[in-house]
C-alpha atoms as a PDB file:
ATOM      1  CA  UNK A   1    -140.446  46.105 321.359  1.00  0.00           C
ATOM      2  CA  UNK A   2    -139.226  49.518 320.444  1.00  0.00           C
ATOM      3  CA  UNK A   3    -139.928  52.778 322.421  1.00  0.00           C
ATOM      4  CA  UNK A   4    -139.554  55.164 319.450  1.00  0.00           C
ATOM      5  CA  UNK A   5    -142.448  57.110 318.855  1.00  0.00           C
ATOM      6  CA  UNK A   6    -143.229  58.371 314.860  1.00  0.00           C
ATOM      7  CA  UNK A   7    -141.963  61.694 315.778  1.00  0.00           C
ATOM      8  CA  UNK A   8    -138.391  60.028 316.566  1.00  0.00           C
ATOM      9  CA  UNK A   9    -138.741  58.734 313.192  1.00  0.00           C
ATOM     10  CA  UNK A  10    -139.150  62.265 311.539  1.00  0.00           C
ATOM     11  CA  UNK A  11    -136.357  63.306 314.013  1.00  0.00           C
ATOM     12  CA  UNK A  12    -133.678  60.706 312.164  1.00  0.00           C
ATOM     13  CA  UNK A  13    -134.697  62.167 309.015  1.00  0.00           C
ATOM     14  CA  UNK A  14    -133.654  65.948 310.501  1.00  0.00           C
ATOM     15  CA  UNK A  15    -131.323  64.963 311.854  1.00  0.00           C
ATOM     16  CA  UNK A  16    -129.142  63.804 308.888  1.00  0.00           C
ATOM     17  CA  UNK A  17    -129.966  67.460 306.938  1.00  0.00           C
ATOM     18  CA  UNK A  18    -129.366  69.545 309.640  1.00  0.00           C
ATOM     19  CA  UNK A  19    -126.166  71.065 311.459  1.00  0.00           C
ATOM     20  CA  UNK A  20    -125.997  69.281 314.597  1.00  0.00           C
ATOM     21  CA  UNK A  21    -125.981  72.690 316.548  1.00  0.00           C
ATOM     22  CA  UNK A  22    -128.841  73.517 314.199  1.00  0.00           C
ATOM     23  CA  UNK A  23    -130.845  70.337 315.145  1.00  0.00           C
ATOM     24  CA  UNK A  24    -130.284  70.709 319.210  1.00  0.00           C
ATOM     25  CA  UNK A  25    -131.590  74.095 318.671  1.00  0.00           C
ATOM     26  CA  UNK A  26    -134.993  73.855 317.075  1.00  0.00           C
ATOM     27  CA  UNK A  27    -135.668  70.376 317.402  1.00  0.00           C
ATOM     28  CA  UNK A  28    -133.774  69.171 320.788  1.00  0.00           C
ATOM     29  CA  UNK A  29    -136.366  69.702 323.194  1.00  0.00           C
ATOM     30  CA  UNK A  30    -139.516  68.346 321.281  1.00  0.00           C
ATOM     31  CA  UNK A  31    -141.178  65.522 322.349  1.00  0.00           C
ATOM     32  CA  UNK A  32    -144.181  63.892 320.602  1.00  0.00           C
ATOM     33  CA  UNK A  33    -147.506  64.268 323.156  1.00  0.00           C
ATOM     34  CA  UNK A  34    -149.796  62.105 320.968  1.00  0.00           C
ATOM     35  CA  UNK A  35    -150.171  60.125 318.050  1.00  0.00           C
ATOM     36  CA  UNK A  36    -154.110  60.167 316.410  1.00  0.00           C
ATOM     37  CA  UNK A  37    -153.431  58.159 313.388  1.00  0.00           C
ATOM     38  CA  UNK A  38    -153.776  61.268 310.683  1.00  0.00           C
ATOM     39  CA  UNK A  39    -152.151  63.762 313.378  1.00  0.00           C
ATOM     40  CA  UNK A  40    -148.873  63.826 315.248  1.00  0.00           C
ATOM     41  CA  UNK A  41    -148.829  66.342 317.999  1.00  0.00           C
ATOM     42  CA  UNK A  42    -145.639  67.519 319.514  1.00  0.00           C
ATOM     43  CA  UNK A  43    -144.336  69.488 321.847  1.00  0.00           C
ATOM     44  CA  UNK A  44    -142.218  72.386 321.846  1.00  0.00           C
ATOM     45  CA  UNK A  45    -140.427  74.460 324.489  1.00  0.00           C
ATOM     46  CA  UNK A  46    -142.226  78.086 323.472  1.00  0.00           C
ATOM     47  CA  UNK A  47    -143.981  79.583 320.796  1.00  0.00           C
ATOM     48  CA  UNK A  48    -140.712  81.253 319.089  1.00  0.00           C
ATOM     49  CA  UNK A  49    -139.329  77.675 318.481  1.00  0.00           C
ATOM     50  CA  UNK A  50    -142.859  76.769 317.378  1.00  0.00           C
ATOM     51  CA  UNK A  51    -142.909  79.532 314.506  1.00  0.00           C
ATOM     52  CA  UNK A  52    -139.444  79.513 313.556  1.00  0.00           C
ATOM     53  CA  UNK A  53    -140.423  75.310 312.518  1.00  0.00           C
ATOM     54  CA  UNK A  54    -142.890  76.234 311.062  1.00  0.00           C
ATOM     55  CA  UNK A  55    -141.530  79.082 309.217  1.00  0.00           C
ATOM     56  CA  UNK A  56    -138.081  77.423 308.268  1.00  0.00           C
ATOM     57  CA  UNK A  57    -138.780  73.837 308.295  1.00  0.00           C
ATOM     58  CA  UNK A  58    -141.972  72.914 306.742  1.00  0.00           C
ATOM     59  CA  UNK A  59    -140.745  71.886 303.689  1.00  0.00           C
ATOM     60  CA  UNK A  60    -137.830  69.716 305.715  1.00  0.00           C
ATOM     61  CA  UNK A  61    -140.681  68.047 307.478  1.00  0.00           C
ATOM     62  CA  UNK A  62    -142.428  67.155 304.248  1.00  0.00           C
ATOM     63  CA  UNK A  63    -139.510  65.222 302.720  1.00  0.00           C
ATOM     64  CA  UNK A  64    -139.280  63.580 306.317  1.00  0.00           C
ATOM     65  CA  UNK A  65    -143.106  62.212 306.176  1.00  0.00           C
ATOM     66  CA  UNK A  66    -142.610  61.227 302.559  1.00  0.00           C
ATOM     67  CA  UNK A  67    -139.581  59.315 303.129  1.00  0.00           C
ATOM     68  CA  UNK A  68    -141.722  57.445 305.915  1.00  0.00           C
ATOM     69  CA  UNK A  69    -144.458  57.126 303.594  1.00  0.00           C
ATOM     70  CA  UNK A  70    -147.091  58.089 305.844  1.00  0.00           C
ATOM     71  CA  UNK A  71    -149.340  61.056 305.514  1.00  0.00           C
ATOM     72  CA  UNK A  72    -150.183  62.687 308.405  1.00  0.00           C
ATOM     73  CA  UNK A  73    -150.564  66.517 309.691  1.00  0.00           C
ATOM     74  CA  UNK A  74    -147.833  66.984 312.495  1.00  0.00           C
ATOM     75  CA  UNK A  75    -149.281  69.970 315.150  1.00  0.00           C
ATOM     76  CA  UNK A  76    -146.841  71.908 317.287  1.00  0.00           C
ATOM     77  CA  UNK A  77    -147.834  73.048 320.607  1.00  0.00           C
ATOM     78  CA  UNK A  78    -145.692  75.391 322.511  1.00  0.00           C
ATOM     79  CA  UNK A  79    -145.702  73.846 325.929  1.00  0.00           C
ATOM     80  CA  UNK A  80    -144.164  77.629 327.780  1.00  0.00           C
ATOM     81  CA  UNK A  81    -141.063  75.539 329.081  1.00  0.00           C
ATOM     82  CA  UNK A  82    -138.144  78.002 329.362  1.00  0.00           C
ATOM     83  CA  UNK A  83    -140.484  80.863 328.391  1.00  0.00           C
ATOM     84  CA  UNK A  84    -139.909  84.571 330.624  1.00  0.00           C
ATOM     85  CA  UNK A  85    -142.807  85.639 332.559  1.00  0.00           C
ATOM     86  CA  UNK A  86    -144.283  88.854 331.541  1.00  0.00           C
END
């Protein structure tokens, strides 16, 4: 029985195009919160590393789900971990 959740999956596929500093960075401290069959929500430590996926990696995470062969819509939700108070 295997732990791995399908955002690990997508994860293995990042991780083999990206930098390894690169990876840590942006994709480190994600963790998928849910799994709905057509949508994979994750979270991520603020809403700057939530943009700056979206922004710079959407095409990455494309490839990722098409290598898997399975088409779903993957949600980021900033989760405030890390983030300064105002």
């Amino acid at each position: 029985m295997s732990d791995r959740t399908y955002w690990d999956q997508i994860l293995n596929e990042l991780r083999v195009a990206l930098m390894p500093e690169e990876f840590r960075r942006w994709f480190g401290d994600s963790a998928q919160a849910s799994d709905s069959g057509d949508q994979v929500t994750v979270w991520v430590p603020s809403e700057t590393v939530r943009r700056h996926i979206r922004t710079h990696y959407q095409d990455l995470l494309e490839r990722a789900l098409a290598n898997l062969g399975r088409h779903v819509e993957i949600r980021f939700v900033a989760t405030g971990v890390g983030e300064d108070e105002e």
